[in-house]
PDB file of N, CA and C in Angstrom:
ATOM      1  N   UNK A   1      -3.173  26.052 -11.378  1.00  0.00           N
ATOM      2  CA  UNK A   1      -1.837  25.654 -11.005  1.00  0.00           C
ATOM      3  C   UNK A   1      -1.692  25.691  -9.494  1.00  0.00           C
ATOM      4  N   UNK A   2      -1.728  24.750  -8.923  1.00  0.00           N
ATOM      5  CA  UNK A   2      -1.029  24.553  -7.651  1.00  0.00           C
ATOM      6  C   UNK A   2       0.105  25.270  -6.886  1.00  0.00           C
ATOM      7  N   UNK A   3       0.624  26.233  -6.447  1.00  0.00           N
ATOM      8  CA  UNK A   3       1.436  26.670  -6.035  1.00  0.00           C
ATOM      9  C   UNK A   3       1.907  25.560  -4.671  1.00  0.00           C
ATOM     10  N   UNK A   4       3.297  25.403  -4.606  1.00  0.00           N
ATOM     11  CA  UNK A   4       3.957  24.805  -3.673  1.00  0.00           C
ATOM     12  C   UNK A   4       4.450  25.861  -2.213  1.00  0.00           C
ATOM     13  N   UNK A   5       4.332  25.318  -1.460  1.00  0.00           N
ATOM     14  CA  UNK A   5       4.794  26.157   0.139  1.00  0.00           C
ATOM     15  C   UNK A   5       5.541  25.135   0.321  1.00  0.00           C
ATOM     16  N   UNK A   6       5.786  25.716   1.675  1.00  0.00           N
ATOM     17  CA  UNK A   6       7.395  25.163   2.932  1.00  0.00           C
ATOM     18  C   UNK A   6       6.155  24.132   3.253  1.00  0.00           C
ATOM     19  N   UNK A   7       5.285  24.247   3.517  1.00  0.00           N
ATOM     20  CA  UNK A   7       4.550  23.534   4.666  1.00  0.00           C
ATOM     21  C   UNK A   7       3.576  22.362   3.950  1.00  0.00           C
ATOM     22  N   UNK A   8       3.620  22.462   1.802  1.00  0.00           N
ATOM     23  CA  UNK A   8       3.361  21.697   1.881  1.00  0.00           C
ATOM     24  C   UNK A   8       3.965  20.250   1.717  1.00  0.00           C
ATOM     25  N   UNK A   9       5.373  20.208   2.037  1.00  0.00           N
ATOM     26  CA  UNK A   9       6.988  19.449   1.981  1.00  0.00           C
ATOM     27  C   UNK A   9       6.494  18.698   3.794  1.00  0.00           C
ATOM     28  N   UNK A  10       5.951  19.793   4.185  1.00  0.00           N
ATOM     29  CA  UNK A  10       5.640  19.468   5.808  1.00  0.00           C
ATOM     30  C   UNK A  10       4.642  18.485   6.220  1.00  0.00           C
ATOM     31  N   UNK A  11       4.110  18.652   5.303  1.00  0.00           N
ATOM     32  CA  UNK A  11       2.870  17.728   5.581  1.00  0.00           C
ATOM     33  C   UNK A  11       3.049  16.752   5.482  1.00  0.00           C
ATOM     34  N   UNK A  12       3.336  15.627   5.605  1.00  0.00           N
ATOM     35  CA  UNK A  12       3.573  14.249   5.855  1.00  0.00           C
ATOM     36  C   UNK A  12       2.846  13.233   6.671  1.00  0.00           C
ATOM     37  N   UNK A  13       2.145  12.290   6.371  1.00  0.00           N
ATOM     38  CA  UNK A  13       0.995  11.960   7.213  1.00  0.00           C
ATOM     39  C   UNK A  13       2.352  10.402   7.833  1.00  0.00           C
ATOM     40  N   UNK A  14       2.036   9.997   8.992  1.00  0.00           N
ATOM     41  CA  UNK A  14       2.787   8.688   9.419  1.00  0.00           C
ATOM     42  C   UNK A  14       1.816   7.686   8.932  1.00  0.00           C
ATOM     43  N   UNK A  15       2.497   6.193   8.421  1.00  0.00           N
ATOM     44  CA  UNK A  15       1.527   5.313   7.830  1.00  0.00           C
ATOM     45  C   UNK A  15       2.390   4.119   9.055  1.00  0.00           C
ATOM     46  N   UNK A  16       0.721   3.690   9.176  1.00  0.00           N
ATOM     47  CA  UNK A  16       1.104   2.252   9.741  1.00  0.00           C
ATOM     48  C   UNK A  16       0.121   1.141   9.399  1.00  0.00           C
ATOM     49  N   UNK A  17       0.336   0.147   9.631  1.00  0.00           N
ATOM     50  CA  UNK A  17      -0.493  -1.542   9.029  1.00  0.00           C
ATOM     51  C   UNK A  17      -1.363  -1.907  10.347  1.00  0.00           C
ATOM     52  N   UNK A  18      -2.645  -1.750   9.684  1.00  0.00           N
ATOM     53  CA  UNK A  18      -3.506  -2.968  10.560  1.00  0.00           C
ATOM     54  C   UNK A  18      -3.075  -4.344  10.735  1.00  0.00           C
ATOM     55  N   UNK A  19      -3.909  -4.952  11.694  1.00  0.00           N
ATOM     56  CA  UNK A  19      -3.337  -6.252  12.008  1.00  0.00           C
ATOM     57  C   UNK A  19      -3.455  -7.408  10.770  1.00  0.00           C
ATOM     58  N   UNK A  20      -4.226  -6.637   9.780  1.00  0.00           N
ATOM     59  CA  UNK A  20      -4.639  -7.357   9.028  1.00  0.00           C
ATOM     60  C   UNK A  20      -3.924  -7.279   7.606  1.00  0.00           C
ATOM     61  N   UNK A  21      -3.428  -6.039   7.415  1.00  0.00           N
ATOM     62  CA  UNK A  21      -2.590  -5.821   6.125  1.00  0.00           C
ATOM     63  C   UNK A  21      -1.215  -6.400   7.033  1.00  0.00           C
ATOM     64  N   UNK A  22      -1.094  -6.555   8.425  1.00  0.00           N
ATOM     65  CA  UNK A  22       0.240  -7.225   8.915  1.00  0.00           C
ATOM     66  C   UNK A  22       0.175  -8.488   8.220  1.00  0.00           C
ATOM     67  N   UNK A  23      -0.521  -9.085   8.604  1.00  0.00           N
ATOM     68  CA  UNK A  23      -1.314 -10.801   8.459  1.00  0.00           C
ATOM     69  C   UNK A  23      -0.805 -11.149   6.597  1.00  0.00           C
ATOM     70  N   UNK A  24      -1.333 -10.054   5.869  1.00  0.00           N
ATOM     71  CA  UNK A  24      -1.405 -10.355   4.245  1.00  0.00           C
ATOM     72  C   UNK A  24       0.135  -9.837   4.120  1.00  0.00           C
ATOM     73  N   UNK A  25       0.630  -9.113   4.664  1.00  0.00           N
ATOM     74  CA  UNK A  25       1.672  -8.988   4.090  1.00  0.00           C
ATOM     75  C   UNK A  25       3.142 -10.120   4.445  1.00  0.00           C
ATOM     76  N   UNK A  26       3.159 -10.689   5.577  1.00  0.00           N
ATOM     77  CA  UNK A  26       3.694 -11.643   6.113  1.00  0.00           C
ATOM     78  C   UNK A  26       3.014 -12.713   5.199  1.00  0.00           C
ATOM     79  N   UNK A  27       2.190 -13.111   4.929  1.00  0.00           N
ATOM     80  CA  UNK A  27       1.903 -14.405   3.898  1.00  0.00           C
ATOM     81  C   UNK A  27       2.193 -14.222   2.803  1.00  0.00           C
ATOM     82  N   UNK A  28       2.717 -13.219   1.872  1.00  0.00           N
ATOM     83  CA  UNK A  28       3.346 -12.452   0.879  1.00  0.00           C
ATOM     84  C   UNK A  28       4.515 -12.790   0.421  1.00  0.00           C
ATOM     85  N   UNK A  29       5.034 -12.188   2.099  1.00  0.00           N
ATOM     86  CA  UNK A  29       6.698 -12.535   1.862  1.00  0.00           C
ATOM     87  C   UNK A  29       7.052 -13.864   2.567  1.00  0.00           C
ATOM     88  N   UNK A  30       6.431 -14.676   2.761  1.00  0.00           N
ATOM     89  CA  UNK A  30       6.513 -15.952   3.010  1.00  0.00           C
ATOM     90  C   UNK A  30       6.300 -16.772   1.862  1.00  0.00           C
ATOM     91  N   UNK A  31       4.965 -16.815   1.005  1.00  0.00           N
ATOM     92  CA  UNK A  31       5.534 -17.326  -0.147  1.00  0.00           C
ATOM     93  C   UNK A  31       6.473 -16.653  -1.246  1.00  0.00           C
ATOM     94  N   UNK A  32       6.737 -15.217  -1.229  1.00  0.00           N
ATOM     95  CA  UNK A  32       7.776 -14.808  -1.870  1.00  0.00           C
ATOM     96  C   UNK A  32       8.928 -15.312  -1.755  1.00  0.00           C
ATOM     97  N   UNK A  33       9.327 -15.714  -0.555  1.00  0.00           N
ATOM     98  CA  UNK A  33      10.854 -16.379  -0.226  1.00  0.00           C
ATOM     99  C   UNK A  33      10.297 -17.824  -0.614  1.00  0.00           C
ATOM    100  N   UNK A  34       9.487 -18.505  -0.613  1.00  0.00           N
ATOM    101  CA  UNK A  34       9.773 -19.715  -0.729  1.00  0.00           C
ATOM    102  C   UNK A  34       9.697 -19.865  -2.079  1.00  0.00           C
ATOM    103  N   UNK A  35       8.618 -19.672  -2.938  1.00  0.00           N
ATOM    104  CA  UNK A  35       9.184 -19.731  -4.132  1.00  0.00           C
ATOM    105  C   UNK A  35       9.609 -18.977  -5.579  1.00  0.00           C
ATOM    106  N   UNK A  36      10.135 -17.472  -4.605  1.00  0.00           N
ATOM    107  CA  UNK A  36      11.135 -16.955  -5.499  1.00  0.00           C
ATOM    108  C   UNK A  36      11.940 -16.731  -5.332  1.00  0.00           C
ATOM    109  N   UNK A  37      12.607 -17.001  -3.916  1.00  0.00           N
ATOM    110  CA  UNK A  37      13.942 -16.660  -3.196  1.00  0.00           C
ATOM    111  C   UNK A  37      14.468 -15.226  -2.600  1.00  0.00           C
ATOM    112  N   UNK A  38      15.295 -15.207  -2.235  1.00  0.00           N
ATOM    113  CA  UNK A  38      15.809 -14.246  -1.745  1.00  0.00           C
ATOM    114  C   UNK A  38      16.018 -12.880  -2.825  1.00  0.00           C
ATOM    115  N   UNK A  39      16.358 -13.202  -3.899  1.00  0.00           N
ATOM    116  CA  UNK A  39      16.475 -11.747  -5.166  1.00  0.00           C
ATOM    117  C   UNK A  39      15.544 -11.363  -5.086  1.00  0.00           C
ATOM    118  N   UNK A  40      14.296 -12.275  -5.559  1.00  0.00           N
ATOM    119  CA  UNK A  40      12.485 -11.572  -5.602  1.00  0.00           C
ATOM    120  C   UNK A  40      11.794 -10.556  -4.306  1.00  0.00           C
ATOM    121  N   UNK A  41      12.460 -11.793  -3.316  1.00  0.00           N
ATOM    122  CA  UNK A  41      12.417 -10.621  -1.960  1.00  0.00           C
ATOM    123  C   UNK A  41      12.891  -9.553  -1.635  1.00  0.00           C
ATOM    124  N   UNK A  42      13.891  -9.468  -1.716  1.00  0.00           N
ATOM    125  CA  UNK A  42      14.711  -8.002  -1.333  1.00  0.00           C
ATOM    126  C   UNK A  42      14.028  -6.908  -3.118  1.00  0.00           C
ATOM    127  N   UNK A  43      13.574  -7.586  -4.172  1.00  0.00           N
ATOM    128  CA  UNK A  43      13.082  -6.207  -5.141  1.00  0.00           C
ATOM    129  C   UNK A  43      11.888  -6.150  -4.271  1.00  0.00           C
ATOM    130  N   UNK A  44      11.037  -6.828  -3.772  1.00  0.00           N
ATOM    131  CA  UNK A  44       9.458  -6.788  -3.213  1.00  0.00           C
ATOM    132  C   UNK A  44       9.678  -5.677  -1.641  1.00  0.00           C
ATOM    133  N   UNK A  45      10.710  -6.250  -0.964  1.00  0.00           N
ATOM    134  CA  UNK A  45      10.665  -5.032   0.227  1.00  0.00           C
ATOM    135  C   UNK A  45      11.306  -3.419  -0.440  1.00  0.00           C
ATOM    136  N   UNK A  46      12.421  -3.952  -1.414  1.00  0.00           N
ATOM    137  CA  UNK A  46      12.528  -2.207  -2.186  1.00  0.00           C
ATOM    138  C   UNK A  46      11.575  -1.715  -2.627  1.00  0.00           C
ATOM    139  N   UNK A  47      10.422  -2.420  -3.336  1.00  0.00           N
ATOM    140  CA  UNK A  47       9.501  -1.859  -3.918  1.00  0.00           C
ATOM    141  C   UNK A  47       8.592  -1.224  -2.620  1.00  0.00           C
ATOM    142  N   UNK A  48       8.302  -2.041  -2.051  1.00  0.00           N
ATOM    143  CA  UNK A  48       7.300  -1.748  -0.834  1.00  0.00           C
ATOM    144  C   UNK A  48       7.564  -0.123  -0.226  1.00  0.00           C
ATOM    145  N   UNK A  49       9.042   0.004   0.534  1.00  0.00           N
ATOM    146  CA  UNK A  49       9.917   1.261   1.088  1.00  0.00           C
ATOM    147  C   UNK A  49       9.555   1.960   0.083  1.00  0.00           C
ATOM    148  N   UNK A  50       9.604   1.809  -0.953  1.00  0.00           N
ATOM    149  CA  UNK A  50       9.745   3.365  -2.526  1.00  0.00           C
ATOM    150  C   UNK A  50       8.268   3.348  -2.374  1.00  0.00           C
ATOM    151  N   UNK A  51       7.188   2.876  -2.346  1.00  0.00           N
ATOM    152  CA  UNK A  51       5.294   2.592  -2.675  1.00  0.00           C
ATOM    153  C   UNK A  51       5.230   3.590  -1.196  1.00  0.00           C
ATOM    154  N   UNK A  52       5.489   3.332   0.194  1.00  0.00           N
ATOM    155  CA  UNK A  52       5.153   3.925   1.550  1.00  0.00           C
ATOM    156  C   UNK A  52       5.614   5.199   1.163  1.00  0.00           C
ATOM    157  N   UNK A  53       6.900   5.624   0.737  1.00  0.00           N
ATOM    158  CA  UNK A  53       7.383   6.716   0.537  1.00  0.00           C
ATOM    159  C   UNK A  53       6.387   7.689  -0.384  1.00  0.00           C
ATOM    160  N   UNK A  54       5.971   6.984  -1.352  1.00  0.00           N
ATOM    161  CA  UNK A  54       5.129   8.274  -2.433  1.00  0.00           C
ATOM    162  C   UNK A  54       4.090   8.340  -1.207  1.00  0.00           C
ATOM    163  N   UNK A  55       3.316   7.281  -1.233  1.00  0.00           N
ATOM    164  CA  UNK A  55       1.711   7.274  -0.244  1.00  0.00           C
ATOM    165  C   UNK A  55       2.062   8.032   0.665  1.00  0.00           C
ATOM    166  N   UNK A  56       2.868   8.504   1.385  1.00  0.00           N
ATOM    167  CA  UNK A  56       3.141   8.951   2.974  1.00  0.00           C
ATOM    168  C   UNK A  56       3.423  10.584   1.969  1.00  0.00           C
ATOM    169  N   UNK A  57       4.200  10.783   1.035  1.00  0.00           N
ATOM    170  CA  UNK A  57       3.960  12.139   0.609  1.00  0.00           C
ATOM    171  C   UNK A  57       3.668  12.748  -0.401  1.00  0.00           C
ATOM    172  N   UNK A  58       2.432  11.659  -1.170  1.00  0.00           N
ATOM    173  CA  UNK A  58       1.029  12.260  -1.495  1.00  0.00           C
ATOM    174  C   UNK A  58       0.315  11.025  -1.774  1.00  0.00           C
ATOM    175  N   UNK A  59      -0.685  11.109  -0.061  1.00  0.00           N
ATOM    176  CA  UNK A  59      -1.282   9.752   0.029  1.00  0.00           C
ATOM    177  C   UNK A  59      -2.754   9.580  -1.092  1.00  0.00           C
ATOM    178  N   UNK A  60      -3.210  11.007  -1.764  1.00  0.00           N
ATOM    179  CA  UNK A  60      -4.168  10.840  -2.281  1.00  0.00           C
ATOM    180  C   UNK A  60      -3.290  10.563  -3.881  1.00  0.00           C
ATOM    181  N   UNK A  61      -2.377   9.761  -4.599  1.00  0.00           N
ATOM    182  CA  UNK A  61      -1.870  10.060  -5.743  1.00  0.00           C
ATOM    183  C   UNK A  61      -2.891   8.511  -6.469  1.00  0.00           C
ATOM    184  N   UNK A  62      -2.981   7.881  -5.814  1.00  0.00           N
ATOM    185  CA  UNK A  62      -4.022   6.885  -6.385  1.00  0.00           C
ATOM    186  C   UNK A  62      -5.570   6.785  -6.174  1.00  0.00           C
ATOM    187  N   UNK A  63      -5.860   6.317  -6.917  1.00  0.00           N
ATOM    188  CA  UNK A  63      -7.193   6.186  -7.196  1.00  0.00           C
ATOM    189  C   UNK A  63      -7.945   5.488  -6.105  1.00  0.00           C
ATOM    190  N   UNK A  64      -9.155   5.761  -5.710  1.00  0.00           N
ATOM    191  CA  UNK A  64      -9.913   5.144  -4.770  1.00  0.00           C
ATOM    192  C   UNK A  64     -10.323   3.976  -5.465  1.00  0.00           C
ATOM    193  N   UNK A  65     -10.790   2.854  -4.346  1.00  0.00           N
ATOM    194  CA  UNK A  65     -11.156   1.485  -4.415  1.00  0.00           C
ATOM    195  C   UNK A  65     -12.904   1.884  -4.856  1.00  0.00           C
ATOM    196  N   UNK A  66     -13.562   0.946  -6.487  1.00  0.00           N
ATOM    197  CA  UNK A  66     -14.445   1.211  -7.031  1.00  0.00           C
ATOM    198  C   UNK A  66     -15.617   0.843  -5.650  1.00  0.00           C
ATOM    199  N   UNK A  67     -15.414  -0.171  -5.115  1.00  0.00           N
ATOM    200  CA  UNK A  67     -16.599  -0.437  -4.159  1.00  0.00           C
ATOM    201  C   UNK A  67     -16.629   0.753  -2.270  1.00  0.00           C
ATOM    202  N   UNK A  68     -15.444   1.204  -2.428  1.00  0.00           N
ATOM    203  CA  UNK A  68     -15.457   2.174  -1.277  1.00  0.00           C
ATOM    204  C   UNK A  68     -14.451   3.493  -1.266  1.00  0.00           C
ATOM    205  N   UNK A  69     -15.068   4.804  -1.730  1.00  0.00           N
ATOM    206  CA  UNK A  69     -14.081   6.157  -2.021  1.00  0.00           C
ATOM    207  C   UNK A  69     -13.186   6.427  -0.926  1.00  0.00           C
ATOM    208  N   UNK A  70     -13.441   5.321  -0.212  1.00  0.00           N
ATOM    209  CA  UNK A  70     -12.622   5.946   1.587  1.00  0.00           C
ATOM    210  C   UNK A  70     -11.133   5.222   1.318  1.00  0.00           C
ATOM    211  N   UNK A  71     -11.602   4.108   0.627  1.00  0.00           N
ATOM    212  CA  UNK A  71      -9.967   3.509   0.733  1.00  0.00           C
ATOM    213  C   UNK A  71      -9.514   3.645  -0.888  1.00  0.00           C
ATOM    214  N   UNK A  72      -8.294   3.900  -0.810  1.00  0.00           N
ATOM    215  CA  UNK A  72      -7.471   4.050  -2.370  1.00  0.00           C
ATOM    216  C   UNK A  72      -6.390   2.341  -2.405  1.00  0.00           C
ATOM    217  N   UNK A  73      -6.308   2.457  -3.782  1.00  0.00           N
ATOM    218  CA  UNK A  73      -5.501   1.396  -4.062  1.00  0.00           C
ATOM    219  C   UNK A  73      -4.389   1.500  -4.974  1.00  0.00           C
ATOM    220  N   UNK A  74      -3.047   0.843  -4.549  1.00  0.00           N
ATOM    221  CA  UNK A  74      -2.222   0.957  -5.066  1.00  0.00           C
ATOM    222  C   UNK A  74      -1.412  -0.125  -5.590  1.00  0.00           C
ATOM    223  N   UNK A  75      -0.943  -0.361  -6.516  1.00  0.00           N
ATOM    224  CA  UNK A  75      -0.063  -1.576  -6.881  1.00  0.00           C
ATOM    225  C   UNK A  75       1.284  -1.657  -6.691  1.00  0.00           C
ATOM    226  N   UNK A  76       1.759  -2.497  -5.948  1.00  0.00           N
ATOM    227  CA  UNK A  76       2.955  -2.686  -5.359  1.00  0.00           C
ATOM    228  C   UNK A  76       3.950  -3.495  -6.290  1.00  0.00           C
ATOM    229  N   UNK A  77       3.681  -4.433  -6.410  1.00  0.00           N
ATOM    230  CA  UNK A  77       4.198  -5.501  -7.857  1.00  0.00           C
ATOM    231  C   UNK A  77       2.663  -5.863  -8.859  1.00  0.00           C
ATOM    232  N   UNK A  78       3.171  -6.364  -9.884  1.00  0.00           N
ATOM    233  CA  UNK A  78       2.353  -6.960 -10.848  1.00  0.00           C
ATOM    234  C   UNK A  78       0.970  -7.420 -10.186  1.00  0.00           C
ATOM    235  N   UNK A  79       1.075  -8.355  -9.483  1.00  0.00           N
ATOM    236  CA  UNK A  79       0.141  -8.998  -8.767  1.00  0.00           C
ATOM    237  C   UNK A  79      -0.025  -9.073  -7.073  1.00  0.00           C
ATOM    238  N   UNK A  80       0.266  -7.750  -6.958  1.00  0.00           N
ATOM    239  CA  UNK A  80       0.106  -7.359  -5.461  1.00  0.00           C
ATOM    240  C   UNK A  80      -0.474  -5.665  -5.419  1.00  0.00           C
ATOM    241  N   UNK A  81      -1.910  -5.534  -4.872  1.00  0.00           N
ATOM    242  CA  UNK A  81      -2.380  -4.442  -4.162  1.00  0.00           C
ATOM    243  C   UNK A  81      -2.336  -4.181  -3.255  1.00  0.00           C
ATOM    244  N   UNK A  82      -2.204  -2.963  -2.974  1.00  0.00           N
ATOM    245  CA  UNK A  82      -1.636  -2.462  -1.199  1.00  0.00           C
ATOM    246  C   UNK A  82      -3.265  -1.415  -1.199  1.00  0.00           C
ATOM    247  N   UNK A  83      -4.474  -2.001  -0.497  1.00  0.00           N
ATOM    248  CA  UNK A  83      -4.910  -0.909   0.177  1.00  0.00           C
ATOM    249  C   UNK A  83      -5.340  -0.093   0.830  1.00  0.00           C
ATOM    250  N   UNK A  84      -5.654   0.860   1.238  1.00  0.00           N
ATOM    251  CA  UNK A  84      -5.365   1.657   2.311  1.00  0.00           C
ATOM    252  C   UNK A  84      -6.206   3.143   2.434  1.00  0.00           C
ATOM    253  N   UNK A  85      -6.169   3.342   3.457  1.00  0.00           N
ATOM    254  CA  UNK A  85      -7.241   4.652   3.914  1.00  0.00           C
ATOM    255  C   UNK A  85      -6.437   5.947   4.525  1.00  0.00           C
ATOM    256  N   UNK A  86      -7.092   7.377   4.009  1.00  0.00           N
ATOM    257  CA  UNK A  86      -6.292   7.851   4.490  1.00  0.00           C
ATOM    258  C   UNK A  86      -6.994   8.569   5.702  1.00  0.00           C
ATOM    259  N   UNK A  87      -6.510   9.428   6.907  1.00  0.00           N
ATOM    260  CA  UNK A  87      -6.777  10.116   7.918  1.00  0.00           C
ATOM    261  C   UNK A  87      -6.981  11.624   7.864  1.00  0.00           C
ATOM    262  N   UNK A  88      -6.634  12.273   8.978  1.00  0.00           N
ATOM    263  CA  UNK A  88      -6.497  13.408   8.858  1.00  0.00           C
ATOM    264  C   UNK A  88      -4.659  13.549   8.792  1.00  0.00           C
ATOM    265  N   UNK A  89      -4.193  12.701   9.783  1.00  0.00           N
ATOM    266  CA  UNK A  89      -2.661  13.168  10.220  1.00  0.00           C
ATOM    267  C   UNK A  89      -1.942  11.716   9.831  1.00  0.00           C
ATOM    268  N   UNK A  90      -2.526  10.218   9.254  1.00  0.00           N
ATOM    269  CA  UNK A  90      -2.608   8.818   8.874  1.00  0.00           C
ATOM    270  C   UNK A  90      -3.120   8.620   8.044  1.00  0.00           C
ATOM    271  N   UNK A  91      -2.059   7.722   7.596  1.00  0.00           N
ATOM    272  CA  UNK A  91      -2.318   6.564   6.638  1.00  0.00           C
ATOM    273  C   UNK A  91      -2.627   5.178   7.703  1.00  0.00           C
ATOM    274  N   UNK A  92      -3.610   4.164   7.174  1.00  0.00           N
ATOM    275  CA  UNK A  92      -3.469   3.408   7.513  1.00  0.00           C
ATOM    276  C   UNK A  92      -3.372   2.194   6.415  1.00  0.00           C
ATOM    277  N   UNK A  93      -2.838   1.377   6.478  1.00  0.00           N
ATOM    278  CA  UNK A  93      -2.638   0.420   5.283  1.00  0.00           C
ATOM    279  C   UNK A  93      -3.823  -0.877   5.918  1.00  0.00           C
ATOM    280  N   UNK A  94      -4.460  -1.211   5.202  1.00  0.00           N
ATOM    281  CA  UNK A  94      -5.801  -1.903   5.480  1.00  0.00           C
ATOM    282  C   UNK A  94      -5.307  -3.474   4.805  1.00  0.00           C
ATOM    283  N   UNK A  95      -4.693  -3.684   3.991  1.00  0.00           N
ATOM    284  CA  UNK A  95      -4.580  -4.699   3.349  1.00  0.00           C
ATOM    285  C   UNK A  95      -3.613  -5.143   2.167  1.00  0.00           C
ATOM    286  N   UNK A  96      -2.939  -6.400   1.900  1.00  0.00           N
ATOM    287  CA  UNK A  96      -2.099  -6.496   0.702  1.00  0.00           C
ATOM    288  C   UNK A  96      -2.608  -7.745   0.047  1.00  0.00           C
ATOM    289  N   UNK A  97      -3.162  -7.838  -1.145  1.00  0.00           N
ATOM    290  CA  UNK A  97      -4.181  -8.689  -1.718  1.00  0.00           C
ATOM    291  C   UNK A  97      -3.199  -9.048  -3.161  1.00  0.00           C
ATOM    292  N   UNK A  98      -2.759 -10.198  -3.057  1.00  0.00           N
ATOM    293  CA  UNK A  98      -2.847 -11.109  -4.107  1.00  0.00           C
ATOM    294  C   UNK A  98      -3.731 -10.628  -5.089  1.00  0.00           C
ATOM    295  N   UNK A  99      -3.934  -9.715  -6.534  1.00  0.00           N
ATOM    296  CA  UNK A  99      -4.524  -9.819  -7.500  1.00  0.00           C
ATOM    297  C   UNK A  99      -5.120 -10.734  -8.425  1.00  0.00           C
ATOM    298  N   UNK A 100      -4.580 -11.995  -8.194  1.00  0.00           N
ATOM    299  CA  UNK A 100      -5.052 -13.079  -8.640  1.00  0.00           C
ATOM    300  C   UNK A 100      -5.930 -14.436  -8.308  1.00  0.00           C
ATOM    301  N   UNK A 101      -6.188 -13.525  -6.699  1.00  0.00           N
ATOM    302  CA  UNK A 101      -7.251 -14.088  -5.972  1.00  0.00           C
ATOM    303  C   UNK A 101      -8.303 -13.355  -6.631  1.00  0.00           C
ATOM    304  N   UNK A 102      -9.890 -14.635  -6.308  1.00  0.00           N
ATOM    305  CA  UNK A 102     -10.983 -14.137  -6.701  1.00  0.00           C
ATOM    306  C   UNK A 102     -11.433 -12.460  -6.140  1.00  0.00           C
ATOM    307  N   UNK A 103     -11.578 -11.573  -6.655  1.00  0.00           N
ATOM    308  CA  UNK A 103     -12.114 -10.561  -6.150  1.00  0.00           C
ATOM    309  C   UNK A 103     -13.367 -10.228  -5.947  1.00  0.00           C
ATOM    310  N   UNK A 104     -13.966 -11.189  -6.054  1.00  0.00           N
ATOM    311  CA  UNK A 104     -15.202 -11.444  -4.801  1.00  0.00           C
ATOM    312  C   UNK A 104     -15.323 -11.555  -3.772  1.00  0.00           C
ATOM    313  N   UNK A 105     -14.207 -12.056  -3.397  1.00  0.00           N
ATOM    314  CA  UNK A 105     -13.692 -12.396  -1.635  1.00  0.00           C
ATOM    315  C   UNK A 105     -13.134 -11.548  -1.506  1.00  0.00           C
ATOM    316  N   UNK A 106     -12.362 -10.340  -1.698  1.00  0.00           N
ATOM    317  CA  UNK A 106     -12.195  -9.206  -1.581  1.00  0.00           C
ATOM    318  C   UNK A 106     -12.952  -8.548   0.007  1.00  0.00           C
ATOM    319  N   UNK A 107     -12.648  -8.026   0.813  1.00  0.00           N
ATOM    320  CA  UNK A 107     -13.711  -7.318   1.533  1.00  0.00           C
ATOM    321  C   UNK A 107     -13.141  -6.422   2.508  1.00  0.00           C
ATOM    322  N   UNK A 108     -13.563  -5.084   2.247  1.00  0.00           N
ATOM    323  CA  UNK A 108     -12.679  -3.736   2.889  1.00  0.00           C
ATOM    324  C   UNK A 108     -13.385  -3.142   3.488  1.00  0.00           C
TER     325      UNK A 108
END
């Protein structure tokens, strides 16, 4: 059993986006607005804020990516993976991948 402290509420790592999970996630919500509109968008950025929130305070709660234990993966919507590596004192978010792209082209 895990016992809880003050400090481990404290621990909080800051997460931020490579240029490259910037890149995937802006093409995301670009075709999200275009063809699901504005409702689909605003659940996709709520979802996103509530997904940073668990990861940022407990970034190990998902499972690592099968081809590399360094980065974990998480599902954001149905057909959207968010994933990401963690630090000592960081998160960094590495990528947001369309699930329904080939995952062969995949590359982390």
């Amino acid at each position: 059993m895990q016992i809880m402290t003050k400090n481990t509420f404290m621990n909080k790592h800051s997460l931020y986006l490579s240029t490259e999970a910037e890149l995937s996630l802006n093409e995301i919500i670009e075709h999200t607005s275009k063809q699901w509109g504005k409702t689909e968008l605003q659940r996709l950025k709520k979802r996103l804020k509530e997904l940073f929130m668990v990861i940022k305070n407990n970034p190990y709660a998902f499972k690592t990516h099968e081809g590399n234990n360094q980065i974990r993966k998480a599902i954001l919507l149905n057909a959207i993976a968010v994933y990401y590596k963690v630090n000592d004192h960081t998160i960094e978010v590495a990528l947001f991948w369309d699930t329904r792209r080939d995952p062969d082209s995949l590359s982390l």
